[in-house]
N, C-alpha and C. Protein backbone atom coordinates (compact mmCIF):
# COMPACT_ATOMS: atom_id res chain seq x y z
N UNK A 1 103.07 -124.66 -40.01
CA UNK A 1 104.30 -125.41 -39.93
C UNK A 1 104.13 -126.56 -38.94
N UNK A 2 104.87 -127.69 -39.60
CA UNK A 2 104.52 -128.69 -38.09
C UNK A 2 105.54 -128.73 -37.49
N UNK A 3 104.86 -129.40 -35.98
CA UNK A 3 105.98 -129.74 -34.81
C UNK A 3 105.95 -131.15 -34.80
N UNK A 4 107.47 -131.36 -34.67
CA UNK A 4 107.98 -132.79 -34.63
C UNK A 4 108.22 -133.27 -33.58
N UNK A 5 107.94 -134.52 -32.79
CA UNK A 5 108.21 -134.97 -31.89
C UNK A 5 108.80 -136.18 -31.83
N UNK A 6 110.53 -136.60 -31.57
CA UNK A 6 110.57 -138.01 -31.57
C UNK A 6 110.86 -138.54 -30.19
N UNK A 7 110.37 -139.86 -30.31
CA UNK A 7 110.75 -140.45 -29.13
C UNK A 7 111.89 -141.37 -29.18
N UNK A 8 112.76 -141.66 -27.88
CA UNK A 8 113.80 -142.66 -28.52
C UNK A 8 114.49 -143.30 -26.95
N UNK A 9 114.70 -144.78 -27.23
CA UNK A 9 115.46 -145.18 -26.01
C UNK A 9 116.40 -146.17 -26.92
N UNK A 10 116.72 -147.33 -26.56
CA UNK A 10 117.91 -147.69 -26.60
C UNK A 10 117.63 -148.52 -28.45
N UNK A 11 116.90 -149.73 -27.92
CA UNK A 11 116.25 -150.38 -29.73
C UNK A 11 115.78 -150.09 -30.20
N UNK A 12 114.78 -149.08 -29.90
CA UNK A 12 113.32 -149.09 -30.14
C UNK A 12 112.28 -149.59 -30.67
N UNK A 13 112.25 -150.64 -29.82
CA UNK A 13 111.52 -152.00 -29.67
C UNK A 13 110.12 -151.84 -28.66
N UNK A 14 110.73 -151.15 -27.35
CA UNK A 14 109.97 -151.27 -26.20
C UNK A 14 109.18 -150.20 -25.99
N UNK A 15 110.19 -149.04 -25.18
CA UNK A 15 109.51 -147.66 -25.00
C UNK A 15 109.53 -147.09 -25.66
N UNK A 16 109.74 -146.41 -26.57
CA UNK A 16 109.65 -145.45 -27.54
C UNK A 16 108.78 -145.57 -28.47
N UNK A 17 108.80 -146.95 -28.96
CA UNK A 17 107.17 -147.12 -29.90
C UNK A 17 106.24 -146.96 -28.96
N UNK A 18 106.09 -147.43 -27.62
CA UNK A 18 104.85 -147.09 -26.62
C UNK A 18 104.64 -145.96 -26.72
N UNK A 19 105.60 -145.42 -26.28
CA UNK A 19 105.45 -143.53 -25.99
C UNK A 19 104.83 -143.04 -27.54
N UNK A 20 105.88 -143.21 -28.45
CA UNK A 20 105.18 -143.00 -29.70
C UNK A 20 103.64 -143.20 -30.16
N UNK A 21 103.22 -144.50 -29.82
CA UNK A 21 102.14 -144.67 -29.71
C UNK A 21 101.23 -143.98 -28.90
N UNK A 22 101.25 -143.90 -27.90
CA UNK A 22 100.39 -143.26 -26.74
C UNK A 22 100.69 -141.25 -27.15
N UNK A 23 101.14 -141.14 -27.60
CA UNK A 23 101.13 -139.72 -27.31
C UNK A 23 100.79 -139.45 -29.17
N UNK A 24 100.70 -140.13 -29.79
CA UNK A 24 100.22 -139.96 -31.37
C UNK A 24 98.49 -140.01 -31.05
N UNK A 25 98.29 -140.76 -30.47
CA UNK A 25 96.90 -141.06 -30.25
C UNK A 25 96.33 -139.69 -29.03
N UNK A 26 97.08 -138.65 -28.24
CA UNK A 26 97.06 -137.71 -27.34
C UNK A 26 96.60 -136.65 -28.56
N UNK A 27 97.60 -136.62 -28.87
CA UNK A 27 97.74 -135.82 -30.39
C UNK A 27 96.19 -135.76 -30.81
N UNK A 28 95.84 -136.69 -31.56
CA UNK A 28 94.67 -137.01 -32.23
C UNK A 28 93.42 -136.78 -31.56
N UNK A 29 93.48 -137.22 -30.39
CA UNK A 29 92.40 -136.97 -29.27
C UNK A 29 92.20 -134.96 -29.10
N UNK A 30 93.42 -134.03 -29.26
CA UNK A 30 93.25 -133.11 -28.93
C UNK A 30 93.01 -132.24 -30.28
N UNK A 31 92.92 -132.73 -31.11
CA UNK A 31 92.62 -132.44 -32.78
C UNK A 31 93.90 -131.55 -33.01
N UNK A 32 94.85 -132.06 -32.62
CA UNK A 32 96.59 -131.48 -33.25
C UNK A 32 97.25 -132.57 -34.35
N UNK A 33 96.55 -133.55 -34.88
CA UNK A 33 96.98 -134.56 -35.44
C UNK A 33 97.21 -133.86 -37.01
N UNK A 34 97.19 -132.75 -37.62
CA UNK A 34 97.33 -131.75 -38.62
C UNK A 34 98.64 -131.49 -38.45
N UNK A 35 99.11 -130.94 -37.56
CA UNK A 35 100.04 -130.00 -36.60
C UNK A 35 101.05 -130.37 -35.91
N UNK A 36 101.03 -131.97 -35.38
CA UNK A 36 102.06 -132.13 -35.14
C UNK A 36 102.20 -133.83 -35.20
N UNK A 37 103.59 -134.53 -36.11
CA UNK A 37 103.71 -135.34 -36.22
C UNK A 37 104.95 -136.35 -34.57
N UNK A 38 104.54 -137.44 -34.70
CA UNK A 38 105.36 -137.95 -33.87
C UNK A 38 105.76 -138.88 -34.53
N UNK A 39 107.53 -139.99 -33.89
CA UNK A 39 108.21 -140.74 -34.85
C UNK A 39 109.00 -141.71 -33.67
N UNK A 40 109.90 -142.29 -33.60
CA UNK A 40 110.42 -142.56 -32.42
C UNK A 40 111.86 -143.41 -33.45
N UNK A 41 112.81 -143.51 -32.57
CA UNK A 41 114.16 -144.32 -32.43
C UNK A 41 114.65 -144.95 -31.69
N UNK A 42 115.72 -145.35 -31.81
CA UNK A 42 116.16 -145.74 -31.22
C UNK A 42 118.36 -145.31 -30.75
N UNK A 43 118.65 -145.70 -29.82
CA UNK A 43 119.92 -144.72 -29.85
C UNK A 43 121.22 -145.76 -30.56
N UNK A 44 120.74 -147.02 -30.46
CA UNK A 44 121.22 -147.99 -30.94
C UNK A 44 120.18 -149.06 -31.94
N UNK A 45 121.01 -149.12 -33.27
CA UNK A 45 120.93 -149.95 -34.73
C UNK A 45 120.61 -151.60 -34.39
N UNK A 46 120.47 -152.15 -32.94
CA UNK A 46 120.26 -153.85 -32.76
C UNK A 46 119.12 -154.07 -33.52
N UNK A 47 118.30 -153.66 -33.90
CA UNK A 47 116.89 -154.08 -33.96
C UNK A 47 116.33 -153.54 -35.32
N UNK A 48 117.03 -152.69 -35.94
CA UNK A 48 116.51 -152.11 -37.34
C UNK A 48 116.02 -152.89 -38.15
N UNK A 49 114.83 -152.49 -38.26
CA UNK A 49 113.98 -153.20 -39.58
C UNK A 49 113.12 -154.55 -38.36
N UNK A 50 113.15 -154.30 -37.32
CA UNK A 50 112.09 -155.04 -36.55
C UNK A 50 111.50 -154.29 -36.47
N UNK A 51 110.10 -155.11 -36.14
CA UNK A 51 108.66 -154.50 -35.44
C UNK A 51 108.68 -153.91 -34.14
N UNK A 52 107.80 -153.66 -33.58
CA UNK A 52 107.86 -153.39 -32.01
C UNK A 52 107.86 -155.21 -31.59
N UNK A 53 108.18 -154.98 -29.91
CA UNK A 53 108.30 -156.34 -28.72
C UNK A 53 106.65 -156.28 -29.12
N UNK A 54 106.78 -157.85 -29.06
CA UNK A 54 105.55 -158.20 -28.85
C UNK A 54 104.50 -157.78 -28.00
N UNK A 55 105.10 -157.90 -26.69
CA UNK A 55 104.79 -157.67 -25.27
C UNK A 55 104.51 -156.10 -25.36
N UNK A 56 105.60 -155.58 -26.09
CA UNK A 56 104.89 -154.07 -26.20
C UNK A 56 103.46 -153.72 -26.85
N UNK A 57 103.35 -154.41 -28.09
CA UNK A 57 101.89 -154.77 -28.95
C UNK A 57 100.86 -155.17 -28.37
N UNK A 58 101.04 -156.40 -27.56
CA UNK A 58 99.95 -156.95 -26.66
C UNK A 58 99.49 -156.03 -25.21
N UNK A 59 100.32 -154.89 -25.03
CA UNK A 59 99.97 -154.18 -23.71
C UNK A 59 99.30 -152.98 -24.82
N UNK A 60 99.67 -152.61 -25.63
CA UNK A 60 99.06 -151.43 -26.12
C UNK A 60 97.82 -151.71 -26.81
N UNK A 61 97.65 -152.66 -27.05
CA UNK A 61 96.20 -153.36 -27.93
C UNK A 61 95.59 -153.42 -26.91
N UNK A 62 95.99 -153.90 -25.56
CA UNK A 62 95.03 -154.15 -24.48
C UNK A 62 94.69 -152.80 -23.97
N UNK A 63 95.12 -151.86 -24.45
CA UNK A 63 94.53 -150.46 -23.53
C UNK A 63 94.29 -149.31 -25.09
N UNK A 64 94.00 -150.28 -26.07
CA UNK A 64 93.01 -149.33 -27.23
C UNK A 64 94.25 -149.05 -27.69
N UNK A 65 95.37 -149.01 -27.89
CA UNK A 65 96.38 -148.08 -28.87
C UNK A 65 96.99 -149.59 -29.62
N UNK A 66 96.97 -148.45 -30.89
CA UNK A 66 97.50 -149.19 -32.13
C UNK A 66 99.42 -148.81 -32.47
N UNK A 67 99.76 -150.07 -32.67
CA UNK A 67 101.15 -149.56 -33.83
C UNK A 67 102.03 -149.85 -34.76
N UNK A 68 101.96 -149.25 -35.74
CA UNK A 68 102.84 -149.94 -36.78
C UNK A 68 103.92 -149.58 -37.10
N UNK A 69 104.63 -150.13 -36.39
CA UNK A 69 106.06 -149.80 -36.07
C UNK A 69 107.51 -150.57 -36.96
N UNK A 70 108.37 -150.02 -37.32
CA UNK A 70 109.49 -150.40 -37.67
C UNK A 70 110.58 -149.66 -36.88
N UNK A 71 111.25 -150.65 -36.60
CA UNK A 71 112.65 -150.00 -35.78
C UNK A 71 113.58 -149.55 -36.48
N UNK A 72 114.20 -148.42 -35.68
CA UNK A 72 115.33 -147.42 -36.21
C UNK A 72 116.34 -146.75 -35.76
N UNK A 73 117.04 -146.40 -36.57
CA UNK A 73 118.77 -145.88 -34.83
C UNK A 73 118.20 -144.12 -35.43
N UNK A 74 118.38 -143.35 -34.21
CA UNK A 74 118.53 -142.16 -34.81
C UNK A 74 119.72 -141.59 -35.27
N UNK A 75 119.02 -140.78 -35.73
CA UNK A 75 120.55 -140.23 -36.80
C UNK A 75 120.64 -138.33 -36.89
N UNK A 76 121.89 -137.86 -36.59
CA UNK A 76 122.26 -136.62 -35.96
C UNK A 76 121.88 -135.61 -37.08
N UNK A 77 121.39 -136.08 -38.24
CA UNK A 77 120.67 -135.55 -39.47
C UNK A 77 119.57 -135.13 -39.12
N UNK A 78 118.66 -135.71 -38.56
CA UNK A 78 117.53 -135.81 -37.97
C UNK A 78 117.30 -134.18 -37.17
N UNK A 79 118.29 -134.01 -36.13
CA UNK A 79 118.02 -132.76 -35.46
C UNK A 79 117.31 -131.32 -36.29
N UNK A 80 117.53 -131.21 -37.13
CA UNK A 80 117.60 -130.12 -38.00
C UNK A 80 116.29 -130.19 -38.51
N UNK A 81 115.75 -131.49 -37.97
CA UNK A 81 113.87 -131.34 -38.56
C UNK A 81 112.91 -131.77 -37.43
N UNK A 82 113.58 -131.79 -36.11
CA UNK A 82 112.63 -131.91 -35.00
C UNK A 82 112.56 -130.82 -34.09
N UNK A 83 111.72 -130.81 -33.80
CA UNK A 83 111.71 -129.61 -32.68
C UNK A 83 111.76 -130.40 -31.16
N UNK A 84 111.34 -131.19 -30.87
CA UNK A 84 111.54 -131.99 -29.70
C UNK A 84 112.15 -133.57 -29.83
N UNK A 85 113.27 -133.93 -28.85
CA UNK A 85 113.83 -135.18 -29.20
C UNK A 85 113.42 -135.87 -27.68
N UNK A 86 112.49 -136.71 -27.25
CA UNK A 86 112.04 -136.76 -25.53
C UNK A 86 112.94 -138.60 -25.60
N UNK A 87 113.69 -138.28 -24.94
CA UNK A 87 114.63 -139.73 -23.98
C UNK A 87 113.72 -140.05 -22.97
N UNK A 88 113.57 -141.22 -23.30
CA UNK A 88 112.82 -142.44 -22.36
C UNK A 88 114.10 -142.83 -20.85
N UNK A 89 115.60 -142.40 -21.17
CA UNK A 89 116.18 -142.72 -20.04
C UNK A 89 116.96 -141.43 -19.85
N UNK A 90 117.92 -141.37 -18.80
CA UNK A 90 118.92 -140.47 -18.60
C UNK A 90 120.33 -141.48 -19.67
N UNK A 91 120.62 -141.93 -19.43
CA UNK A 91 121.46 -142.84 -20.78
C UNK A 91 121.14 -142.41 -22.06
N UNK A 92 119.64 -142.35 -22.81
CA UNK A 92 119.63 -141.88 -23.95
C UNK A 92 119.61 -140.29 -24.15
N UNK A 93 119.16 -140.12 -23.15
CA UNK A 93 119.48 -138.29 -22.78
C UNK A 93 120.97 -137.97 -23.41
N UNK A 94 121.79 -138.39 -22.43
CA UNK A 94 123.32 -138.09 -22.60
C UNK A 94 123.67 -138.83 -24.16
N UNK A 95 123.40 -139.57 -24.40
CA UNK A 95 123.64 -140.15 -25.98
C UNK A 95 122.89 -139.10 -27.05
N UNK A 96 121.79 -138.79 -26.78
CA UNK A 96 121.08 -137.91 -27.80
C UNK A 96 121.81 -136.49 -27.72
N UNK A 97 122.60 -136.11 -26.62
CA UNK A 97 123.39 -134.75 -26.34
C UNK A 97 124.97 -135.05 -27.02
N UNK A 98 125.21 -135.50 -26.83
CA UNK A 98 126.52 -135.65 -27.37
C UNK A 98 126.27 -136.13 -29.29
N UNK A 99 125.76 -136.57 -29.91
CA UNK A 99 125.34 -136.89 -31.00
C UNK A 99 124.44 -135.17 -31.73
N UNK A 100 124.30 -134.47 -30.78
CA UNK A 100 123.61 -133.47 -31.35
C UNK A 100 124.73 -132.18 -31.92
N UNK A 101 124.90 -131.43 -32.92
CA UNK A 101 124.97 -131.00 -33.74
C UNK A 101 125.65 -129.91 -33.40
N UNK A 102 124.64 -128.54 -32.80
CA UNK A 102 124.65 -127.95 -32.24
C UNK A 102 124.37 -127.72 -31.27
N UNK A 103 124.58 -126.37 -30.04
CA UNK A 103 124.03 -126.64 -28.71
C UNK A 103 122.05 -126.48 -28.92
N UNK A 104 121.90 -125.10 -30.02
CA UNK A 104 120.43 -125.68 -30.04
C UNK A 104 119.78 -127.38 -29.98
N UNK A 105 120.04 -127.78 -30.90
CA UNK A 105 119.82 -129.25 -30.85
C UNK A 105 119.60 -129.65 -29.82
N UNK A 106 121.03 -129.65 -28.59
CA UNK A 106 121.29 -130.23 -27.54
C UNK A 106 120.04 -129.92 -26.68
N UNK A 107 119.20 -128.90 -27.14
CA UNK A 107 118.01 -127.75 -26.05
C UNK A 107 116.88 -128.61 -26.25
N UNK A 108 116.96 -129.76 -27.62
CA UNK A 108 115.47 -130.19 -27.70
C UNK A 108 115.81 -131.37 -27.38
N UNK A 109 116.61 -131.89 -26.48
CA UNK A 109 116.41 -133.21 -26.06
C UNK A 109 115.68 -132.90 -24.35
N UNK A 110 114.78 -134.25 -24.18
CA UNK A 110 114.50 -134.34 -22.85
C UNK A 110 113.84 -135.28 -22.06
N UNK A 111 113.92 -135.45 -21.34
CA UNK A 111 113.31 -136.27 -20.34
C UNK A 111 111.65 -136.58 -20.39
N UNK A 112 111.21 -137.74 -20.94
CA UNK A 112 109.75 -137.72 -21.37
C UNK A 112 108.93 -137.77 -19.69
N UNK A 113 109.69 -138.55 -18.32
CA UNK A 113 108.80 -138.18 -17.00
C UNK A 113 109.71 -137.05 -16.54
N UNK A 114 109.85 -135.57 -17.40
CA UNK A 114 109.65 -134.39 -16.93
C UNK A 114 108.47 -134.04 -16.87
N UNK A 115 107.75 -134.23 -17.52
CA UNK A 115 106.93 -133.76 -18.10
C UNK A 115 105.62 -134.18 -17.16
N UNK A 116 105.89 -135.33 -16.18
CA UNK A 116 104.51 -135.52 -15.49
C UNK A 116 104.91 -134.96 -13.99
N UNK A 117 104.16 -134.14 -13.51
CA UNK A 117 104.37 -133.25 -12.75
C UNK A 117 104.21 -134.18 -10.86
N UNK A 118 103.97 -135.46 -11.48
CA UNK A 118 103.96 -136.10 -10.30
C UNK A 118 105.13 -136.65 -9.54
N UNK A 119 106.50 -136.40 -10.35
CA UNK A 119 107.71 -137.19 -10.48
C UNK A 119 108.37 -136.40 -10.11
N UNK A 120 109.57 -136.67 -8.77
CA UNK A 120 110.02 -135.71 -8.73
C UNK A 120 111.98 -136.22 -8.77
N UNK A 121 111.90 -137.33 -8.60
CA UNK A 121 113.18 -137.70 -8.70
C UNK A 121 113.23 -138.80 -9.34
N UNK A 122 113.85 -139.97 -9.53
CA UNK A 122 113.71 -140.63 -10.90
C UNK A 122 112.72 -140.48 -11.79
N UNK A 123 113.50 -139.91 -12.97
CA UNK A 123 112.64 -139.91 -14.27
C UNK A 123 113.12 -140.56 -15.24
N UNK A 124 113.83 -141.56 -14.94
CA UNK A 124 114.20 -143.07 -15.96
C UNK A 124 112.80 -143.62 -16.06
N UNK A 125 112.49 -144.02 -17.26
CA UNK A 125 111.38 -144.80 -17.66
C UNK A 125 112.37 -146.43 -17.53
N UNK A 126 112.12 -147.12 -16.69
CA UNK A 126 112.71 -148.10 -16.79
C UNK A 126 112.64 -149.52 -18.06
N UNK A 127 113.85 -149.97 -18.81
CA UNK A 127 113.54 -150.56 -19.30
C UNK A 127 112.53 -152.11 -19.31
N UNK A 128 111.51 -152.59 -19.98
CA UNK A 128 111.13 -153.69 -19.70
C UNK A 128 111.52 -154.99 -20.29
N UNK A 129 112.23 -154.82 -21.25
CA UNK A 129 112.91 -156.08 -22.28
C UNK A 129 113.53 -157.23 -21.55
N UNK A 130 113.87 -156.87 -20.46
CA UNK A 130 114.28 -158.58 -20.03
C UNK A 130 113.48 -159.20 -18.78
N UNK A 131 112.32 -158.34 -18.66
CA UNK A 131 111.25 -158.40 -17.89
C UNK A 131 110.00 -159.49 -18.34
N UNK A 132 108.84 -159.07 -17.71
CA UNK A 132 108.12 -159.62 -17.95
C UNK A 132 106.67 -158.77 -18.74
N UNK A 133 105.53 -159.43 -18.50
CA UNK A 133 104.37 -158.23 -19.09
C UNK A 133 104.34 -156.99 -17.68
N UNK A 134 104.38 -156.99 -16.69
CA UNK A 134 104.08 -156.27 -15.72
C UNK A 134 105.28 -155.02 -16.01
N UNK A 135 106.21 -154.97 -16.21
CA UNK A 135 107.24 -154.44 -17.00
C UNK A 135 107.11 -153.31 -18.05
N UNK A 136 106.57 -153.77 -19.01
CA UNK A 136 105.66 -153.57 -20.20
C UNK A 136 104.45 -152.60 -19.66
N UNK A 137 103.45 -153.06 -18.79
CA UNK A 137 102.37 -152.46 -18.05
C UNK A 137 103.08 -151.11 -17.14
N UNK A 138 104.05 -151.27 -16.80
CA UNK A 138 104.11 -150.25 -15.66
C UNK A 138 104.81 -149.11 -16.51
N UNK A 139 105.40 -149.36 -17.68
CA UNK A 139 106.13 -148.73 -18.62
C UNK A 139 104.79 -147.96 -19.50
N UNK A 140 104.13 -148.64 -19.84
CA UNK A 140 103.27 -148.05 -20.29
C UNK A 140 102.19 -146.49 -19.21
N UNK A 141 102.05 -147.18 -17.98
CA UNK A 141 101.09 -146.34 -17.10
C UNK A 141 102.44 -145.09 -17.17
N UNK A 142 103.71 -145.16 -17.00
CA UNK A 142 104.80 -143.81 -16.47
C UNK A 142 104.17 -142.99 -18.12
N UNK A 143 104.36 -143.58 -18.74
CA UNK A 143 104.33 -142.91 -20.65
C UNK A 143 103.10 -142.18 -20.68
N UNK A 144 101.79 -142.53 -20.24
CA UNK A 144 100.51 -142.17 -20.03
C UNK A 144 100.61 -140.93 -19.22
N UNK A 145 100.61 -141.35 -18.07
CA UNK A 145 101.26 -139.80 -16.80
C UNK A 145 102.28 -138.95 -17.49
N UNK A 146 102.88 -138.96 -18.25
CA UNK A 146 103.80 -137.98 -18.84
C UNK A 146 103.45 -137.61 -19.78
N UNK A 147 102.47 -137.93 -20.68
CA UNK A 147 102.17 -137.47 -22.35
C UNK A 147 101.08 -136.45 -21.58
N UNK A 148 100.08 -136.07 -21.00
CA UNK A 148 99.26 -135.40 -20.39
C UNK A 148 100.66 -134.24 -20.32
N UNK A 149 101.10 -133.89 -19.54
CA UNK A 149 102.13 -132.75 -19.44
C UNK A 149 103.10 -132.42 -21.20
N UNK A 150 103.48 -133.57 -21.09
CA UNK A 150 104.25 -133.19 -22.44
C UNK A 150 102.75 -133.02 -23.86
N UNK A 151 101.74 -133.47 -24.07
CA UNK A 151 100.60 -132.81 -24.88
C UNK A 151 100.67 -130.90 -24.44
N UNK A 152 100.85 -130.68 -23.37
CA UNK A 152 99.96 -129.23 -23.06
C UNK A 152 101.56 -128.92 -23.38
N UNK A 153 102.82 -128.78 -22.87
CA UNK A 153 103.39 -128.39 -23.85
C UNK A 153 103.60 -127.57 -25.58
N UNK A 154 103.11 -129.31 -25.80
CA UNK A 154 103.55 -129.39 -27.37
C UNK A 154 102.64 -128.31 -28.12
N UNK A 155 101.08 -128.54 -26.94
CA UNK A 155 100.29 -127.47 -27.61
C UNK A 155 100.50 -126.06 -27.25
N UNK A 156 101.04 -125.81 -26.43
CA UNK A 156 101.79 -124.04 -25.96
C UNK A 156 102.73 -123.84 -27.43
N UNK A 157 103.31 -124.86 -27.45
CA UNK A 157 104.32 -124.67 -28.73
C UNK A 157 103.70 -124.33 -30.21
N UNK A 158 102.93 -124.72 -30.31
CA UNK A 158 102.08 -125.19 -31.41
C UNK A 158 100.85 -123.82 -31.84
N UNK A 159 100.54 -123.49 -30.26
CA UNK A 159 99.80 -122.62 -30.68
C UNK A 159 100.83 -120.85 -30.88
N UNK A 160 101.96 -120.93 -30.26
CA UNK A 160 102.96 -119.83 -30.16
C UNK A 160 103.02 -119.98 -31.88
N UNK A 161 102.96 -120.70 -32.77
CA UNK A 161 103.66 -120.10 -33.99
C UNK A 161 102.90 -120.08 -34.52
N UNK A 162 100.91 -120.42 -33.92
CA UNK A 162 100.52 -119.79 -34.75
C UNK A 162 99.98 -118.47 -34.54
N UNK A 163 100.75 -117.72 -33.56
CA UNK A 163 100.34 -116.24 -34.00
C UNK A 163 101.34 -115.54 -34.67
């Protein structure tokens, strides 16, 4: 059975295709790319049917990751086929909780810098869109430090169903 993972912040333009990106390629690196798919959103419809930020493309090409991205709003349909929903902010946190279904649902949303064990109080991935590339760069390094924790996760999860 696979495990689903989406990512999602506000357009999903910026972070969430990063994260998406960077942790699809985690995936693949740990030979779970069978096993578990990743997807990303956004919590708001501005941007549907765009690509990723440029600036997001040009930082992820510069550090080996690929993406072919189209933007998307999530949708409360959705819950019922993911097993993990990871918020890039505390804003999309509380938006992805209140939009969720049931309280299960509400259990698979979370905080994507929970997950890096170096963080102990802000775990907003800050947005970079009205920033610059350094923005973009530093957004990218928090997503990196957190997919390492959230990978060993996904694979505890992953390997629990298959016994």
């Amino acid at each position: 059975m696979t495990y689903r993972v989406s990512f999602v912040c506000t357009g999903n333009i910026c972070r969430s295709p990063m994260a998406e990106s960077v942790f699809r390629a985690r995936v693949e690196e740990a030979g779970l790319g069978g096993l578990v798919e990743v997807d990303s959103a956004g919590t708001d419809g501005w941007h549907e049917g765009d690509g990723a930020d440029p600036r997001t493309v040009a930082v992820l090409e510069e550090h080996g990751y690929g993406t072919d991205h189209v933007a998307r709003r999530f949708q409360a349909s959705w819950f019922s086929r993911l097993d993990l929903v990871i918020a890039l902010d505390s804003g999309h946190r509380k938006a992805l909780r209140r939009l969720a279904p049931t309280e299960e649902d509400t259990q698979k949303v979370h905080l994507l810098r929970s997950y890096d064990p170096e963080v102990a109080d802000d775990l907003d991935v800050p947005d970079p869109y009205y920033g610059g590339l350094d923005g973009f760069k530093e957004c990218l390094e928090m997503v990196e430090a957190a997919s390492t924790g959230l990978l060993a996760a996904v694979r505890e999860e992953v390997e629990g169903r298959a016994i």
